[in-house]
N, C-alpha and C. Protein backbone atom coordinates (compact mmCIF):
# COMPACT_ATOMS: atom_id res chain seq x y z
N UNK A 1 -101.01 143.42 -91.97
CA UNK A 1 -101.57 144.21 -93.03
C UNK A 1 -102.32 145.40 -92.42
N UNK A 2 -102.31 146.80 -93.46
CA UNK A 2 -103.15 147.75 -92.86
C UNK A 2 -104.03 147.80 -93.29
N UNK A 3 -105.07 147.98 -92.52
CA UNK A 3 -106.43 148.14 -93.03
C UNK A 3 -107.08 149.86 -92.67
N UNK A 4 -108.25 150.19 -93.58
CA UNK A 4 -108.74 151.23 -92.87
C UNK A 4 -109.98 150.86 -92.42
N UNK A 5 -110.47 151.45 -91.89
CA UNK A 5 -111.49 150.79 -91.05
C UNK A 5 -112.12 151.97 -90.02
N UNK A 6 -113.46 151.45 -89.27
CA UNK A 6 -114.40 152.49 -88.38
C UNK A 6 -113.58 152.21 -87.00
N UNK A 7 -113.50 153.11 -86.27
CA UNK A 7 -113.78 153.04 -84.86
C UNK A 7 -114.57 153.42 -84.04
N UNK A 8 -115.54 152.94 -83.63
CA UNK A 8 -116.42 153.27 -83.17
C UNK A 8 -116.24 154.46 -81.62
N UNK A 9 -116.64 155.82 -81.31
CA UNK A 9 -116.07 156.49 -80.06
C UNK A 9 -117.67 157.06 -79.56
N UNK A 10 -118.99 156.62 -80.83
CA UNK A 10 -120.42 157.26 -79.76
C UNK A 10 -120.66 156.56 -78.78
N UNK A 11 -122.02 156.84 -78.25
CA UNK A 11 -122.14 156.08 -76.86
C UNK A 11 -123.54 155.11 -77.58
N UNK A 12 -124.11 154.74 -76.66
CA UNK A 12 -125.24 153.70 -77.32
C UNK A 12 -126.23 154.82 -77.32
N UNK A 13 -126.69 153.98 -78.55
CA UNK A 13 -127.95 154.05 -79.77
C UNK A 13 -127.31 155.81 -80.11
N UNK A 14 -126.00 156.25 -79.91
CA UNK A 14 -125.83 157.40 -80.60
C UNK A 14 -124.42 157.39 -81.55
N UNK A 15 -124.27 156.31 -82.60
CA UNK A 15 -122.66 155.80 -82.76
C UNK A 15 -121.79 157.18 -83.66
N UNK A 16 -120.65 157.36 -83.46
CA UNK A 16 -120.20 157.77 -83.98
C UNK A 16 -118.77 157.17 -84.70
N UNK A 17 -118.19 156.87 -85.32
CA UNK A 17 -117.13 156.71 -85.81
C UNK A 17 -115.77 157.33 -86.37
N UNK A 18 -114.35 157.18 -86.07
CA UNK A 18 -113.64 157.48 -86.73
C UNK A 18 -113.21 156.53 -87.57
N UNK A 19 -112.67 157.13 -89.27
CA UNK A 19 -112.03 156.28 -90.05
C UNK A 19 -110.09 156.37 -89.38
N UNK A 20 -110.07 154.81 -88.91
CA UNK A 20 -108.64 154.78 -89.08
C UNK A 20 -107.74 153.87 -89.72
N UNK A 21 -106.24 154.13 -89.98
CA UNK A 21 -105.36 153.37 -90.31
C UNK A 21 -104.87 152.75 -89.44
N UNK A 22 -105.44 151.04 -89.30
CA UNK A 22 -105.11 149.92 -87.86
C UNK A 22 -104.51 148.93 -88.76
N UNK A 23 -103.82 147.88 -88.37
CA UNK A 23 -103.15 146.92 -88.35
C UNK A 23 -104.80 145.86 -88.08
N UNK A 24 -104.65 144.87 -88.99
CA UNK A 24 -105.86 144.09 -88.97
C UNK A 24 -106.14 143.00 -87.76
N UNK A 25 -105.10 143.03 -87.08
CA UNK A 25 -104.79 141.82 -86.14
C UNK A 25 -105.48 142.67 -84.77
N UNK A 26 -105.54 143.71 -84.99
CA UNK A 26 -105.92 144.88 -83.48
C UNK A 26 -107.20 144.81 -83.41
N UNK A 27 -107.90 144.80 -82.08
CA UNK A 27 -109.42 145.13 -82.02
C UNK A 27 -109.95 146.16 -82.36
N UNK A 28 -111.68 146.38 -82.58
CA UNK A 28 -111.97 147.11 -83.60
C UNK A 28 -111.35 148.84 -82.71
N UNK A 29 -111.52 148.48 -81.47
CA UNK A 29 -111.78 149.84 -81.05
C UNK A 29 -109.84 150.03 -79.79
N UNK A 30 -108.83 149.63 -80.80
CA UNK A 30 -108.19 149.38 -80.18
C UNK A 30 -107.40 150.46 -80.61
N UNK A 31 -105.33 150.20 -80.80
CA UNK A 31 -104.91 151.51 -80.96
C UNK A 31 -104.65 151.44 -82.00
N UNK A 32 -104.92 152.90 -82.65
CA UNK A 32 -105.23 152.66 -84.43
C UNK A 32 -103.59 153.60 -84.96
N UNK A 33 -103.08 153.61 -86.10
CA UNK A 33 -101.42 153.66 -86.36
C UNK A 33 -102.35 155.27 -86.52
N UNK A 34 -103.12 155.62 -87.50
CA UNK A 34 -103.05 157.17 -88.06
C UNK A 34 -104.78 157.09 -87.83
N UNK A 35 -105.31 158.59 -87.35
CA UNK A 35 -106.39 159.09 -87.81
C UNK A 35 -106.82 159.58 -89.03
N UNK A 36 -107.69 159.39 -90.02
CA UNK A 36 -107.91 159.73 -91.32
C UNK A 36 -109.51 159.98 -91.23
N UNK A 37 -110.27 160.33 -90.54
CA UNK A 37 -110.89 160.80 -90.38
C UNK A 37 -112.41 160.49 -89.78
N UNK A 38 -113.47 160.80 -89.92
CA UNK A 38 -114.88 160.82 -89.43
C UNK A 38 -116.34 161.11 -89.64
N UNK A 39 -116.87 159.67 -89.07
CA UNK A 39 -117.89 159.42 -89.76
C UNK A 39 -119.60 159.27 -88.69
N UNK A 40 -120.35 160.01 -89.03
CA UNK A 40 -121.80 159.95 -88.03
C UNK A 40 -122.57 159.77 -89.14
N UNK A 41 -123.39 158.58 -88.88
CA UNK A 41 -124.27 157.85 -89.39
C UNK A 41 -125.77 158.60 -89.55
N UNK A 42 -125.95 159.29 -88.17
CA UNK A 42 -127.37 159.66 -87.68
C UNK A 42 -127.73 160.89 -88.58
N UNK A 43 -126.55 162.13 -88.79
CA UNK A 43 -126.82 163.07 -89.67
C UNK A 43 -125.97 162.63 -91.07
N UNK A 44 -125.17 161.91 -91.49
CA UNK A 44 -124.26 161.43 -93.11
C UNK A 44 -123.54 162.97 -92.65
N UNK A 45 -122.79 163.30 -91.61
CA UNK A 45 -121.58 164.20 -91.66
C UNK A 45 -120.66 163.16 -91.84
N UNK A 46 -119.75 163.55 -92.80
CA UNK A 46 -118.29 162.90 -92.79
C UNK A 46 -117.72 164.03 -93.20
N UNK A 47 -116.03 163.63 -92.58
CA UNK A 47 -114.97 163.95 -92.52
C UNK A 47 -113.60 163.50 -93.06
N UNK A 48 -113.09 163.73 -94.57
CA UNK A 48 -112.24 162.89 -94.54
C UNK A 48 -110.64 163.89 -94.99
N UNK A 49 -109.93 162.62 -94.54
CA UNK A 49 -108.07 163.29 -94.97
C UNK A 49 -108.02 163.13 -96.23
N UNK A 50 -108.42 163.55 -97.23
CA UNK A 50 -108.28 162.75 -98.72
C UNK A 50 -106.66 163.01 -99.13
N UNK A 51 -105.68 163.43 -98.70
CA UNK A 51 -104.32 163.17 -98.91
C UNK A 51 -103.85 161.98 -98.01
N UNK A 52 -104.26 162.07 -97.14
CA UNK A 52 -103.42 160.91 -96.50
C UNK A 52 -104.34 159.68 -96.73
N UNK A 53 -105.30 159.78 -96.89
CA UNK A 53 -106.23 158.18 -96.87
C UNK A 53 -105.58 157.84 -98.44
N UNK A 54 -105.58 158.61 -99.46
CA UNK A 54 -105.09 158.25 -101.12
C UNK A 54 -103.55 157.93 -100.61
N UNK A 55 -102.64 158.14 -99.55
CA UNK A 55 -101.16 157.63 -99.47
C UNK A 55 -101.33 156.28 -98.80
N UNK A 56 -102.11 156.24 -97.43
CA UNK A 56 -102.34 155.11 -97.32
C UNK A 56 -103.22 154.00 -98.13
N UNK A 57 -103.66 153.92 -98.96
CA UNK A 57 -104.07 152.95 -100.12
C UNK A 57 -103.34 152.45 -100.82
N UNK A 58 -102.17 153.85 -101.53
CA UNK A 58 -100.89 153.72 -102.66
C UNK A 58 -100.07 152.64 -101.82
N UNK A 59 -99.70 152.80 -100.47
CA UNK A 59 -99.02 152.09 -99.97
C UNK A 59 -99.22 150.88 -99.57
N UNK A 60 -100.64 150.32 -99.87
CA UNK A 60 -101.16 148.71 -100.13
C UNK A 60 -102.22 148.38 -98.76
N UNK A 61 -102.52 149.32 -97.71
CA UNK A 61 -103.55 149.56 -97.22
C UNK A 61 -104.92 148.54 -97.72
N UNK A 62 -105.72 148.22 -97.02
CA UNK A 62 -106.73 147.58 -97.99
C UNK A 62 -108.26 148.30 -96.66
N UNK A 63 -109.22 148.53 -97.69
CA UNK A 63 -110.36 149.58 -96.75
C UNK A 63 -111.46 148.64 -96.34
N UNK A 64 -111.81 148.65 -95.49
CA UNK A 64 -113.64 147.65 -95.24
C UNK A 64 -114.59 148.42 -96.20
N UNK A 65 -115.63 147.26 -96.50
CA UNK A 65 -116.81 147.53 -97.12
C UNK A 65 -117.20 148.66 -96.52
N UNK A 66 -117.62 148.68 -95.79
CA UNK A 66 -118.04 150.56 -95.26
C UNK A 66 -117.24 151.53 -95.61
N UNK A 67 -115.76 151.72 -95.29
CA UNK A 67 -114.84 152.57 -95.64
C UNK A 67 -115.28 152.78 -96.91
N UNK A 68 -115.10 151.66 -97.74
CA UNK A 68 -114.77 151.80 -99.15
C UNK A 68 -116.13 152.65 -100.01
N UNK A 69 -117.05 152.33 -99.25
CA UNK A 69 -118.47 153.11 -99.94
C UNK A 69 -118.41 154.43 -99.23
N UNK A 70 -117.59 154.59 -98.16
CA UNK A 70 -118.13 156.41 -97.82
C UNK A 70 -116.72 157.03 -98.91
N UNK A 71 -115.62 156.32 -99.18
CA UNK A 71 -115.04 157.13 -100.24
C UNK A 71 -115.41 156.85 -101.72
N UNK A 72 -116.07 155.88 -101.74
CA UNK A 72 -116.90 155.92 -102.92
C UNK A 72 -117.75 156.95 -103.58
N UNK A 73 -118.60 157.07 -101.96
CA UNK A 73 -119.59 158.50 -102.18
C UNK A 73 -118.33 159.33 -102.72
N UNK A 74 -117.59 160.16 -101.78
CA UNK A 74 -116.53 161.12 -102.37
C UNK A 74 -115.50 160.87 -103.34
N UNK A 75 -116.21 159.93 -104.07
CA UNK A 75 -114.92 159.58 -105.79
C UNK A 75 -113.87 159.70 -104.98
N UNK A 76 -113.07 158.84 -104.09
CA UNK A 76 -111.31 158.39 -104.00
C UNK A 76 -110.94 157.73 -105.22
C-alpha cells in the first residue's frame, strides 16, 4: 500500500521534512516512489504538489495523521 508520509532530511534538534509517496513496508527515511513536497516545523513553511498529492489519494494512497492535518490546514 501507498502511503504519504514525512521524511525526515534536518539534522538534530533542527528537523526538517519532506512529504513523500512510500510504499508502507519501507523505512521512514528510506526510498520514497514520488516527492510531493515539504515541510519545517520550526518556521510552519510548507510546500506542497497539490496536483499530484490530490492524484495520489484518487489512486487509493492513504496519508499519516500529520500529512493529513498539514493538508487539512490547506483544504485538500
Amino acid at each position: 500500500m501507498v502511503k504519504l508520509r514525512l521524511k525526515k532530511i534536518g539534522r538534530k534538534r533542527q528537523p526538517c521534512y519532506r512529504i513523500v509517496a512510500i510504499d508502507s513496508r519501507v523505512k521512514r527515511d528510506g526510498r520514497s516512489i514520488e516527492e510531493l513536497g515539504f515541510y519545517n516545523p520550526l518556521t510552519n513553511e510548507t510546500h506542497l504538489n497539490v496536483e499530484r498529492i490530490t492524484l495520489r489519494l484518487k489512486h487509493g494512497a492513504q496519508a499519516s495523521k500529520t500529512v493529513f492535518n498539514l493538508l487539512r490546514k490547506v483544504a485538500i
